[in-house]
C-alpha atoms as a PDB file:
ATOM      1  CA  UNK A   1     -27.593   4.866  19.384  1.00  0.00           C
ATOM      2  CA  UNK A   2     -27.329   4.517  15.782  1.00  0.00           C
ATOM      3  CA  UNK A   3     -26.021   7.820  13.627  1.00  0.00           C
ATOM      4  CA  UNK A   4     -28.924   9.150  11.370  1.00  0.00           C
ATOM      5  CA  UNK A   5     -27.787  10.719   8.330  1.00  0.00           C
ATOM      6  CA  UNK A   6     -29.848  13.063   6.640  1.00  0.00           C
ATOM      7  CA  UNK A   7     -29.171  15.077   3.606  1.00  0.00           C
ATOM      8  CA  UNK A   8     -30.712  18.457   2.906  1.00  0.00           C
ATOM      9  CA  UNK A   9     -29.827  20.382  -0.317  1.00  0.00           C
ATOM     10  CA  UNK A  10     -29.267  24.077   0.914  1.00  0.00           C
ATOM     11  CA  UNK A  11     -32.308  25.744   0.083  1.00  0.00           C
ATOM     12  CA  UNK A  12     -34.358  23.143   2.242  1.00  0.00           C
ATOM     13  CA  UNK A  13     -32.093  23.732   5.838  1.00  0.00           C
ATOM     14  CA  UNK A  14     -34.013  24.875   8.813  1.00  0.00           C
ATOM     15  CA  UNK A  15     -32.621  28.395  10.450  1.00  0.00           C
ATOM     16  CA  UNK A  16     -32.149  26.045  13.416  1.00  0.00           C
ATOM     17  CA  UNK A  17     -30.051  23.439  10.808  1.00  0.00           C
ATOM     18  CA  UNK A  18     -28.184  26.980   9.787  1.00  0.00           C
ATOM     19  CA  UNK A  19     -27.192  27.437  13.966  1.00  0.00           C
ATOM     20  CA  UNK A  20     -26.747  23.868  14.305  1.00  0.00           C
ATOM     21  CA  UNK A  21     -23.935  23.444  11.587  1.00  0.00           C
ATOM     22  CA  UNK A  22     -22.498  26.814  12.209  1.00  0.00           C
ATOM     23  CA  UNK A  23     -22.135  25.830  15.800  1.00  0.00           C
ATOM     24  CA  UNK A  24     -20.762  22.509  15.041  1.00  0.00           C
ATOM     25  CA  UNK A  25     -18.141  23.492  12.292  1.00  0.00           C
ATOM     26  CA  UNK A  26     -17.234  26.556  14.307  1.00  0.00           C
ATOM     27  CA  UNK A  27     -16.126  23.419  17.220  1.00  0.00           C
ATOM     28  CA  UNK A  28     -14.723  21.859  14.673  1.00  0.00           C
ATOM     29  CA  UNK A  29     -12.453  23.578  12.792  1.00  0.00           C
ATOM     30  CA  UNK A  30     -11.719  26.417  16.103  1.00  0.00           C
ATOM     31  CA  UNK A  31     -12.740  29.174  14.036  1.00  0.00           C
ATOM     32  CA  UNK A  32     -15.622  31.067  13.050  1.00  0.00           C
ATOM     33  CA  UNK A  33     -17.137  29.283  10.363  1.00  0.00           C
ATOM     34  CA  UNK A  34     -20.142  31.067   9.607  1.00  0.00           C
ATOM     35  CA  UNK A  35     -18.372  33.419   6.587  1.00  0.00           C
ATOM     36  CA  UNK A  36     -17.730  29.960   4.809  1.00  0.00           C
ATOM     37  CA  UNK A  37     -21.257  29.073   5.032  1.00  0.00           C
ATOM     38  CA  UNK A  38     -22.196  31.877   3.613  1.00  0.00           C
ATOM     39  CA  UNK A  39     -20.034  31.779   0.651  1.00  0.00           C
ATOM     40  CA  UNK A  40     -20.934  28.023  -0.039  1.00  0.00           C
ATOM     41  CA  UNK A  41     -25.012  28.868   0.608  1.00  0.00           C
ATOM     42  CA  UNK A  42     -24.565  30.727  -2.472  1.00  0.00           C
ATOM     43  CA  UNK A  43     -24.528  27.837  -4.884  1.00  0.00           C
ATOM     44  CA  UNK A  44     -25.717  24.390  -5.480  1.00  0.00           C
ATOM     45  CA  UNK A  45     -24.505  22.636  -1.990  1.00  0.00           C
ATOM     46  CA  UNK A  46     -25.810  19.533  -0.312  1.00  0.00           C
ATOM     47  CA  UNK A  47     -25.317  19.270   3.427  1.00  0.00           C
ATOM     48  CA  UNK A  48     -24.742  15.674   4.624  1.00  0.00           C
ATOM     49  CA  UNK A  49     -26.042  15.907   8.159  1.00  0.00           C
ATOM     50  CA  UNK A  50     -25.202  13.122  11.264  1.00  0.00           C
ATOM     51  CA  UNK A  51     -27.166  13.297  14.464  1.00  0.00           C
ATOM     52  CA  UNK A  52     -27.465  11.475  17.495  1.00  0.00           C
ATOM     53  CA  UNK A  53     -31.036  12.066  18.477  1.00  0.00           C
ATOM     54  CA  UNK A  54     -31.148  15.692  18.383  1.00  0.00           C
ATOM     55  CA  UNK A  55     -27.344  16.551  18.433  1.00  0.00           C
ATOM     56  CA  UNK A  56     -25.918  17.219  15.355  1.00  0.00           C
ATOM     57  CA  UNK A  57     -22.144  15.272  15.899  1.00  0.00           C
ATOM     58  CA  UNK A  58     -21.312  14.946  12.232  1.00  0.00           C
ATOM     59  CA  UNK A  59     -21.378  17.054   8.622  1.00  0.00           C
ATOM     60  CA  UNK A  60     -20.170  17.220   5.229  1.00  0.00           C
ATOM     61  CA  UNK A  61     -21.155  19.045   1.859  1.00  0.00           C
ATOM     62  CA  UNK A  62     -20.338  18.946  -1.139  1.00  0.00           C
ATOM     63  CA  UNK A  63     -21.072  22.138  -3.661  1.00  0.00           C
ATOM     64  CA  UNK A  64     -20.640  21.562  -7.786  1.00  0.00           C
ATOM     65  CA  UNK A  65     -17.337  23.128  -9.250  1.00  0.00           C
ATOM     66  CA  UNK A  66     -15.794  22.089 -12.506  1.00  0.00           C
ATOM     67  CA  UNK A  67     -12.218  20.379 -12.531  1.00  0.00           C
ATOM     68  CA  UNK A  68     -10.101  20.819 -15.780  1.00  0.00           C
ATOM     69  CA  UNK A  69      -8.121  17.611 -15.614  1.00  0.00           C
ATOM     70  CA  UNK A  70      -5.900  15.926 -18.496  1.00  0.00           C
ATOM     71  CA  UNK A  71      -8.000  18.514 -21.249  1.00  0.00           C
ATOM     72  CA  UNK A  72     -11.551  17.436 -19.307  1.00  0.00           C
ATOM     73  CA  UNK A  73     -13.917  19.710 -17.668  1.00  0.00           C
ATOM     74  CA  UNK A  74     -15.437  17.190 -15.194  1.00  0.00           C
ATOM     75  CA  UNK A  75     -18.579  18.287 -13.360  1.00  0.00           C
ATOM     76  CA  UNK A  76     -17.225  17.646  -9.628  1.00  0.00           C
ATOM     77  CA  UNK A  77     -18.832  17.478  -6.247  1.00  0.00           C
ATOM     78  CA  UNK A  78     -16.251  18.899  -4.581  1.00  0.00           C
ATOM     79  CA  UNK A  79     -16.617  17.546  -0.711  1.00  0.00           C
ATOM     80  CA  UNK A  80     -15.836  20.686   2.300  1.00  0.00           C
ATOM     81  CA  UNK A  81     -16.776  21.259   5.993  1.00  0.00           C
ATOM     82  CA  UNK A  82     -16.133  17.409   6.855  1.00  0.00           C
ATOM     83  CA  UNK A  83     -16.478  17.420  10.730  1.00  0.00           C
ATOM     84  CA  UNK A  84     -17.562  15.760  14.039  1.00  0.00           C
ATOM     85  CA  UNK A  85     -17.846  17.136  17.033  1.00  0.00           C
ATOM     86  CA  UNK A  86     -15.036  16.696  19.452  1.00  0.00           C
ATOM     87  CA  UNK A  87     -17.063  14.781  22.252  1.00  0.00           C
ATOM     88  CA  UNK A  88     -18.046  12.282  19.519  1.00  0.00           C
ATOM     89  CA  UNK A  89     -14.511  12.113  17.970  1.00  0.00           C
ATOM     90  CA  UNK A  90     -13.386   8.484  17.011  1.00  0.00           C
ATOM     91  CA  UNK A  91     -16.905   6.920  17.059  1.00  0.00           C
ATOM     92  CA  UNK A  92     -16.835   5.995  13.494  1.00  0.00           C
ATOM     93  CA  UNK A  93     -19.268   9.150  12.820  1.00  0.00           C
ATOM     94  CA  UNK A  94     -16.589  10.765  10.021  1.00  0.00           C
ATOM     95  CA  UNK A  95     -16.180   7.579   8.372  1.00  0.00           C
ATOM     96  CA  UNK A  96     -20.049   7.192   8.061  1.00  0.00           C
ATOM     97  CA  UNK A  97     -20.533  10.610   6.416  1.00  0.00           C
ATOM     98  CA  UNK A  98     -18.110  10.401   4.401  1.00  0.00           C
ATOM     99  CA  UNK A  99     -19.041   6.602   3.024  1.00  0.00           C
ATOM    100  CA  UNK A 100     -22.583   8.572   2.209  1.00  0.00           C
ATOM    101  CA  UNK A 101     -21.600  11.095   0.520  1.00  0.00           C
ATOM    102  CA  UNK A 102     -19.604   8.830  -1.667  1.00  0.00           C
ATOM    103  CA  UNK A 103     -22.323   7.220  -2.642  1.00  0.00           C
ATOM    104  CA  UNK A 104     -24.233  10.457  -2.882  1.00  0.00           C
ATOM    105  CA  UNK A 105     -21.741  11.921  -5.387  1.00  0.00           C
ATOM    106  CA  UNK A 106     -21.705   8.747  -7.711  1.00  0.00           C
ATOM    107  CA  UNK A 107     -23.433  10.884 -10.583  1.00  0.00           C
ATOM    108  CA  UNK A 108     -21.227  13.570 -11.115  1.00  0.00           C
ATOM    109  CA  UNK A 109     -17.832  13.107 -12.892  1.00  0.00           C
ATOM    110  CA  UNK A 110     -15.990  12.403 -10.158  1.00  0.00           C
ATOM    111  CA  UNK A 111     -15.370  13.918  -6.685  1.00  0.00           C
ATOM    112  CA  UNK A 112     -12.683  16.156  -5.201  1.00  0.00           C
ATOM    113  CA  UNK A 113     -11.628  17.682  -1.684  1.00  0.00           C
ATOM    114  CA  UNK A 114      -8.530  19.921   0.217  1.00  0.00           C
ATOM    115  CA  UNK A 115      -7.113  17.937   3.031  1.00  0.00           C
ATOM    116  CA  UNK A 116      -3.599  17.348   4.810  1.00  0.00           C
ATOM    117  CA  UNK A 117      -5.791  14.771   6.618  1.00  0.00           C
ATOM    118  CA  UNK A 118      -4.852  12.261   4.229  1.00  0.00           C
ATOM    119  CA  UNK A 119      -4.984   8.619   5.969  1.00  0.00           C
ATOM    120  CA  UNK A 120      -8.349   9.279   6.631  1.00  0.00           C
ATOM    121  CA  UNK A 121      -9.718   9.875   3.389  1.00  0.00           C
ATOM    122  CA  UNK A 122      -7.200   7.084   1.927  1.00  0.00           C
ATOM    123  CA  UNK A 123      -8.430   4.397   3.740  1.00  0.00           C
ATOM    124  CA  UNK A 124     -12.114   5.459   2.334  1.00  0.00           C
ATOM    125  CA  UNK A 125     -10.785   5.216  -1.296  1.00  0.00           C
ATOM    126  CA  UNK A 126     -10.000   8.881  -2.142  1.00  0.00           C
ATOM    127  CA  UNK A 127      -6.550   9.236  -3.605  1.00  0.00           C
ATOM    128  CA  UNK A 128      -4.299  11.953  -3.442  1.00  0.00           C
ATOM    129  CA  UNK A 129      -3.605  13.905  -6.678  1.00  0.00           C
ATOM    130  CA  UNK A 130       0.113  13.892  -7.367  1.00  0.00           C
ATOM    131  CA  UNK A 131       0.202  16.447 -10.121  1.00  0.00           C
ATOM    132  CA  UNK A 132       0.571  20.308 -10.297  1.00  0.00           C
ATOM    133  CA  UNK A 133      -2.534  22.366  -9.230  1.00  0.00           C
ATOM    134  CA  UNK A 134      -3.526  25.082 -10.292  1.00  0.00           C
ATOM    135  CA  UNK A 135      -6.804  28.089 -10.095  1.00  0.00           C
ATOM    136  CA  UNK A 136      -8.272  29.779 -12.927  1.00  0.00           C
ATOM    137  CA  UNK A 137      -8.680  33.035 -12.112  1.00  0.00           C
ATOM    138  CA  UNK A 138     -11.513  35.744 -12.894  1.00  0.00           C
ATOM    139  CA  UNK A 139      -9.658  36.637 -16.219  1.00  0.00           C
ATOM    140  CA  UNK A 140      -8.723  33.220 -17.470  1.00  0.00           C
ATOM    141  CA  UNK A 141      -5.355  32.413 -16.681  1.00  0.00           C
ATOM    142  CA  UNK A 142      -3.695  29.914 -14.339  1.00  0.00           C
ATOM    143  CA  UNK A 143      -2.132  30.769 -11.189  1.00  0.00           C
ATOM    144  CA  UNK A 144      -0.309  27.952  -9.243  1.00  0.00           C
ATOM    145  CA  UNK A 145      -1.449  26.588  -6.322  1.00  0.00           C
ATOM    146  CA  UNK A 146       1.191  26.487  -3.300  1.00  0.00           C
ATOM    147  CA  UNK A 147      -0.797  23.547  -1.500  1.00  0.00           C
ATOM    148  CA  UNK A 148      -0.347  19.739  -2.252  1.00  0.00           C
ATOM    149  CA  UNK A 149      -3.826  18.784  -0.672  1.00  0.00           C
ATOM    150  CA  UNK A 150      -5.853  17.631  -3.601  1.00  0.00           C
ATOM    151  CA  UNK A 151      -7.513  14.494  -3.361  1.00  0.00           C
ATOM    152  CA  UNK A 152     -10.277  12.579  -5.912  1.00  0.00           C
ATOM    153  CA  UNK A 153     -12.484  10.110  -6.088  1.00  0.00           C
ATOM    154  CA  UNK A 154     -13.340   8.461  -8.934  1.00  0.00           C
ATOM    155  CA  UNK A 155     -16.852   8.074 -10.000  1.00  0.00           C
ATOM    156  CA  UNK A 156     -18.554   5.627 -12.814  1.00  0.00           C
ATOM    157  CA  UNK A 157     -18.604   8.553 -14.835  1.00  0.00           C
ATOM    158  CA  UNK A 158     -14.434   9.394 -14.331  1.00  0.00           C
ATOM    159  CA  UNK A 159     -12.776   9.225 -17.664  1.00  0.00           C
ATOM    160  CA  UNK A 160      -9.499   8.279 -18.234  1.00  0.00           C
ATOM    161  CA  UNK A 161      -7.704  11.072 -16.666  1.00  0.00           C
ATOM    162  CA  UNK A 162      -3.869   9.785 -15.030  1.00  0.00           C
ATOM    163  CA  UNK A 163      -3.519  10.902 -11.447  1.00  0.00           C
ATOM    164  CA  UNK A 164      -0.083  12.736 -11.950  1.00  0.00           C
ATOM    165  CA  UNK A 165      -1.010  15.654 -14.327  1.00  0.00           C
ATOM    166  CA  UNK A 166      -2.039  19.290 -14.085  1.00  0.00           C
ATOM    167  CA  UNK A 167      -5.241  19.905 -12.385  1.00  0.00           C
ATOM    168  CA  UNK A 168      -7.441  23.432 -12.462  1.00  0.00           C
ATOM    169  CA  UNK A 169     -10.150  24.746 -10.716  1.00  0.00           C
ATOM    170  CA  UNK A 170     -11.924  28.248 -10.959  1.00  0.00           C
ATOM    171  CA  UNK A 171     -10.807  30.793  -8.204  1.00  0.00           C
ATOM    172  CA  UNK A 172     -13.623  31.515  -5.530  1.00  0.00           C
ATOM    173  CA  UNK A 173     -12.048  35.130  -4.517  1.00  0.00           C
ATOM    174  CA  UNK A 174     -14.246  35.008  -1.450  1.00  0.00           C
ATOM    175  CA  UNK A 175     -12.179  31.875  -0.269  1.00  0.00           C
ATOM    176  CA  UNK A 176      -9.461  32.282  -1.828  1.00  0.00           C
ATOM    177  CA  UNK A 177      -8.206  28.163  -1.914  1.00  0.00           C
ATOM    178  CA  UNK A 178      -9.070  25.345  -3.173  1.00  0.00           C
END
């Protein structure tokens, strides 16, 4: 059975698409994931959504941030809660999602995600950033970030901006990460 992707912007999921994600991340990623979904249910999100009849075995989102890259603010769909569910691991469902939501996210500036699950990504075209990170907090200022797991993907609309130099986003306190 082929996987069906569908993709719902927030504001049009089902309470039983709310349970169904929440259930499957929660597999997923072996923790509670419900207080993320929350936080990201606040803004402008897109759930990508991957069923197998009436199984939900894959998801993705994407909500908009703004990257400060090489003196650019870049409007970014930046990608979180990639999954599949462990019984449908290594079916080629990840790969599908994530080839949609790449060409999903082809209007914004470019596209950016957290991982140490690089390889994966990689071989889909995302590249890992190589230079310093960094959050803009609530007042303004830059705090470094400890983690080397930024990765991009250049859009149509990506100017020229290196791969190696600082990089910013603004602080979610609720999170707390990238």
């Amino acid at each position: 059975m082929e996987l069906e992707i569908l993709v719902h912007p927030a504001g049009r999921l089902t309470v039983a698409h709310h349970g169904a994600i929440d259930q499957l991340c929660s597999l997923a990623f072996d923790e509670p994931y419900q207080p993320y979904l929350d936080i990201l249910w606040r803004g402008p999100c897109v759930h990508l959504l991957g069923w197998q009849g009436a199984e939900l075995v894959a998801h993705a989102l994407w909500v908009e941030r703004r990257l400060e890259i090489g003196g650019h603010v870049l409007h970014t769909a930046y990608v979180e809660g990639v999954c599949t569910h462990p019984a449908h691991d290594r079916r080629g469902y990840g790969t599908a999602i994530m080839r949609r939501v790449a060409a999903e996210i082809q209007g914004y500036a470019i596209g950016a995600l957290a991982t140490g699950a690089f390889g994966f990504y990689e071989r889909l075209a995302w590249r890992r950033w190589v230079g310093d990170g960094f959050m803009r907090q609530e007042d303004g200022t830059l705090a470094p970030c400890p983690q080397d797991c930024l990765m991009i993907l250049p859009t149509p609309h990506t100017p020229d901006i290196g791969e190696n130099g600082p990089v910013a986003v603004e602080w979610r306190p609720e999170i707390g990460v990238w």
